[in-house]
C-alpha atoms as a PDB file:
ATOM      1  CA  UNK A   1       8.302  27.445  -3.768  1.00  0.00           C
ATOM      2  CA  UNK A   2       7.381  24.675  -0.850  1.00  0.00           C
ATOM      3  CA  UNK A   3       4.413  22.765  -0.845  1.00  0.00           C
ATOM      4  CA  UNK A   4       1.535  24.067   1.351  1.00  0.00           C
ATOM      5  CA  UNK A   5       1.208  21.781   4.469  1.00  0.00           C
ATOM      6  CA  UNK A   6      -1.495  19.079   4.190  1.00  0.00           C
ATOM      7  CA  UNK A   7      -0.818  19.184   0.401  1.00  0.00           C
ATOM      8  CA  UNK A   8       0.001  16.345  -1.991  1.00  0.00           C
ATOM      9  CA  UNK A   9       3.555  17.861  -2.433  1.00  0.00           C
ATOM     10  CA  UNK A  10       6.572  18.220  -0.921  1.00  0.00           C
ATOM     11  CA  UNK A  11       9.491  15.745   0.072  1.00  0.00           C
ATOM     12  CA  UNK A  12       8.984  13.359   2.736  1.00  0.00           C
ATOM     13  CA  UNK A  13      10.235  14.065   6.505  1.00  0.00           C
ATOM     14  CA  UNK A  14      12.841  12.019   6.048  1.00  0.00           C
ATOM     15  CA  UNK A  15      14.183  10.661   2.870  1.00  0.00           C
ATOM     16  CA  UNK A  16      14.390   6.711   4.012  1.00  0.00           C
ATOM     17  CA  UNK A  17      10.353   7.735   4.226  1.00  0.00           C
ATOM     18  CA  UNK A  18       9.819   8.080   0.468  1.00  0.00           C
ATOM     19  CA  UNK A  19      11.705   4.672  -0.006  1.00  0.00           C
ATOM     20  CA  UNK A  20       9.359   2.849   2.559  1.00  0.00           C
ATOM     21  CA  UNK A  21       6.298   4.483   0.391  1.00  0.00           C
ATOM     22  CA  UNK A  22       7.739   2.972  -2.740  1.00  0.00           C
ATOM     23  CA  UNK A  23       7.528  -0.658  -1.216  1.00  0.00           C
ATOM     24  CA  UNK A  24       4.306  -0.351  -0.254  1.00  0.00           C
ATOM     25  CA  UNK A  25       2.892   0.611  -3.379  1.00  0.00           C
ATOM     26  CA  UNK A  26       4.979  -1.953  -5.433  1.00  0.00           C
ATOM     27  CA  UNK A  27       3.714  -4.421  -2.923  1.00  0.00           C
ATOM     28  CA  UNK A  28      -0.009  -3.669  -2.919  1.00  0.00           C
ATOM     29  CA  UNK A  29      -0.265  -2.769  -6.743  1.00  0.00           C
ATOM     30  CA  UNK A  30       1.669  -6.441  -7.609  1.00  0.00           C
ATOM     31  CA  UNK A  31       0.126  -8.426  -5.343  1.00  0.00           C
ATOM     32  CA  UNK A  32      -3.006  -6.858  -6.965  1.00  0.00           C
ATOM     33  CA  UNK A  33      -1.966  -7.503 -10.550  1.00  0.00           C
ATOM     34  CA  UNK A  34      -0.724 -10.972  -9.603  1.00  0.00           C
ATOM     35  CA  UNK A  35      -3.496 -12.411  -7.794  1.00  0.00           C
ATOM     36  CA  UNK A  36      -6.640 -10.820  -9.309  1.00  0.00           C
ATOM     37  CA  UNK A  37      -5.211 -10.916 -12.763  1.00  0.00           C
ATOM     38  CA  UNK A  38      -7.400  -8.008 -14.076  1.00  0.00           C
ATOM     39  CA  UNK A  39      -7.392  -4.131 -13.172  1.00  0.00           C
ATOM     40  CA  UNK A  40      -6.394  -2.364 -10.085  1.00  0.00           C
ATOM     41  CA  UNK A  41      -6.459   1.396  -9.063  1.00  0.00           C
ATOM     42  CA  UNK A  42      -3.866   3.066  -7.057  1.00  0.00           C
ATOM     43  CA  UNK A  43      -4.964   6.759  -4.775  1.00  0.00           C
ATOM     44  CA  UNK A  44      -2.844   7.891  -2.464  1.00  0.00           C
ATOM     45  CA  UNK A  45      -3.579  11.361  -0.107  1.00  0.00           C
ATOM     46  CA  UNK A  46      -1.050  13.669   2.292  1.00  0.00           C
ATOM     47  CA  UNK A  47      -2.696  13.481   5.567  1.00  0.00           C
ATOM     48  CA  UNK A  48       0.267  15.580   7.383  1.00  0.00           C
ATOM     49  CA  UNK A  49       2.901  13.765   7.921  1.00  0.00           C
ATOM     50  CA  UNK A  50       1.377  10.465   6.507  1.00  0.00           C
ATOM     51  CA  UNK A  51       0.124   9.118   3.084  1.00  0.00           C
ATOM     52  CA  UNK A  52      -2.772   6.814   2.876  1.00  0.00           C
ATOM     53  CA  UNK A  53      -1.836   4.657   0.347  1.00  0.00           C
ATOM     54  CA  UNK A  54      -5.062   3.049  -1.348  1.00  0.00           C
ATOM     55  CA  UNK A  55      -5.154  -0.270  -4.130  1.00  0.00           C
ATOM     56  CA  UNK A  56      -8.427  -1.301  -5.445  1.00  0.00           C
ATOM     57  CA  UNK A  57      -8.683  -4.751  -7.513  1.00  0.00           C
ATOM     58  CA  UNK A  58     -11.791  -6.804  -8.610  1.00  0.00           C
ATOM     59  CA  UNK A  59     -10.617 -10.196  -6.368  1.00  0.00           C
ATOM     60  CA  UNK A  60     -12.799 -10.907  -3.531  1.00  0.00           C
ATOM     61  CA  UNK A  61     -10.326 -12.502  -1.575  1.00  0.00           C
ATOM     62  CA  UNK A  62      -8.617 -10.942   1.217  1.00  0.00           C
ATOM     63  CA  UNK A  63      -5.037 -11.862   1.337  1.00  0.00           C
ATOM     64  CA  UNK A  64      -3.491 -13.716   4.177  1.00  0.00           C
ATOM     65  CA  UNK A  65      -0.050 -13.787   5.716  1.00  0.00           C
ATOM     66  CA  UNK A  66       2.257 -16.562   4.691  1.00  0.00           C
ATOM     67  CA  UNK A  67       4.901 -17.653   6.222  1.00  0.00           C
ATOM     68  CA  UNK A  68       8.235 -16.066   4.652  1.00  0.00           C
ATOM     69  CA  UNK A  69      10.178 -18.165   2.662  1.00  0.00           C
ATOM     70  CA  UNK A  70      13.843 -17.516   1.173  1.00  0.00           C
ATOM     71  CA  UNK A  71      13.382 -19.384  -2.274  1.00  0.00           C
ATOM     72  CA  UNK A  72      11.278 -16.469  -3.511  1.00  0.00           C
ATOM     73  CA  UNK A  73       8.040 -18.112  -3.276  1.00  0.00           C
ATOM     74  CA  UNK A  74       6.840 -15.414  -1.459  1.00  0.00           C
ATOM     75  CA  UNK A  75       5.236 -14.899   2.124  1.00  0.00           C
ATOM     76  CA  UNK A  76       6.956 -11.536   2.626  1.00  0.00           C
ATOM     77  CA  UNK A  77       4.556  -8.948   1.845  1.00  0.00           C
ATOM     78  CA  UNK A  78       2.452  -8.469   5.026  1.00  0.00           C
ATOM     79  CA  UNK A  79       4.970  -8.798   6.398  1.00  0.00           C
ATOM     80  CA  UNK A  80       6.812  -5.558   4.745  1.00  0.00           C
ATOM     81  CA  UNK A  81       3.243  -3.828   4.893  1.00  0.00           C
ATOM     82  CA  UNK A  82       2.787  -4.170   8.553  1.00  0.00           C
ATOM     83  CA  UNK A  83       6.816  -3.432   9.260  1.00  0.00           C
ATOM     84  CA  UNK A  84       6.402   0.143   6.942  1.00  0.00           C
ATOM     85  CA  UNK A  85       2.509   1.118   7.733  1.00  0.00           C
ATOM     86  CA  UNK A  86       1.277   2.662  10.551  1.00  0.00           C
ATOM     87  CA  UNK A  87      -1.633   0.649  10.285  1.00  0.00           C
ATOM     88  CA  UNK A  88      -3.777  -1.026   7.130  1.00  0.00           C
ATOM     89  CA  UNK A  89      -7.243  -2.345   6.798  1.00  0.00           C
ATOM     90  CA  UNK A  90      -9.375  -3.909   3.758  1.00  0.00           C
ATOM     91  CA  UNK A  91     -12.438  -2.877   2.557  1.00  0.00           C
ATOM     92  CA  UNK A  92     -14.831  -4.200   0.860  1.00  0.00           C
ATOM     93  CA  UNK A  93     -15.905  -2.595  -2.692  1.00  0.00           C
ATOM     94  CA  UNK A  94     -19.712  -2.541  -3.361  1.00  0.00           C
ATOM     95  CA  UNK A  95     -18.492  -4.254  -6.543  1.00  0.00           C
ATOM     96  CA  UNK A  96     -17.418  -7.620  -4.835  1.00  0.00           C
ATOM     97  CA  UNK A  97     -13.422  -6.573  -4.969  1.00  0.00           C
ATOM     98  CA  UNK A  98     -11.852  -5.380  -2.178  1.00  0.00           C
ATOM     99  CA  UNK A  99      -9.277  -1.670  -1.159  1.00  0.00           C
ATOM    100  CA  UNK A 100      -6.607  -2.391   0.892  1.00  0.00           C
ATOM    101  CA  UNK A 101      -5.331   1.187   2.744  1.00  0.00           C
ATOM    102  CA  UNK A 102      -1.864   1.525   4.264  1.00  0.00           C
ATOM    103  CA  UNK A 103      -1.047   4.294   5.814  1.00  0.00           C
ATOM    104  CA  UNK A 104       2.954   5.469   5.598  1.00  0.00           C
ATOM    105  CA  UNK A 105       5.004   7.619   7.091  1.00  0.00           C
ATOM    106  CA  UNK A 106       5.984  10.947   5.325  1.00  0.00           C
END
């Protein structure tokens, strides 16, 4: 039996979707882990055919695009977020952290 529409379930439009998804939350959740070195939280909701993708940390900072660079030092991940988002914003937490939503294609 399917998934009811608007649910959490069911397979993504199309399947290069779900792959897209899965670098976005690797990205937000490590840069997350890396940067704020303590705990993060990671929600994500069907809105039809998107997910909003949601990463909570305890860091203040907002992160900031880099420049990319090809020794693996980084720089890329904005840039992936903005390529496989529809659009993202951060958000404040009354806490003093911050929740960065991303919202993917599904």
């Amino acid at each position: 039996m399917g998934a009811a529409p608007g649910n959490r379930g069911g397979p993504p439009a199309n399947p290069s979707n779900a792959v897209g998804v899965l670098l976005v939350v690797t990205e937000l959740v490590t840069n997350a882990l890396r940067c704020t070195g303590g705990p993060c939280a990671l929600h994500r909701e069907r809105h039809g055919d998107h997910l909003a993708i949601s990463v909570t940390d305890a860091g203040p900072c907002r992160p900031r695009p880099r420049p990319p660079h090809t020794d693996g030092t980084g720089g890329w991940g904005w840039l992936l977020i903005n390529r496989l988002t529809t659009h993202s914003r951060i958000e404040p937490t009354p806490e003093g952290g911050k929740t960065i939503c991303a919202h993917s294609p599904w």
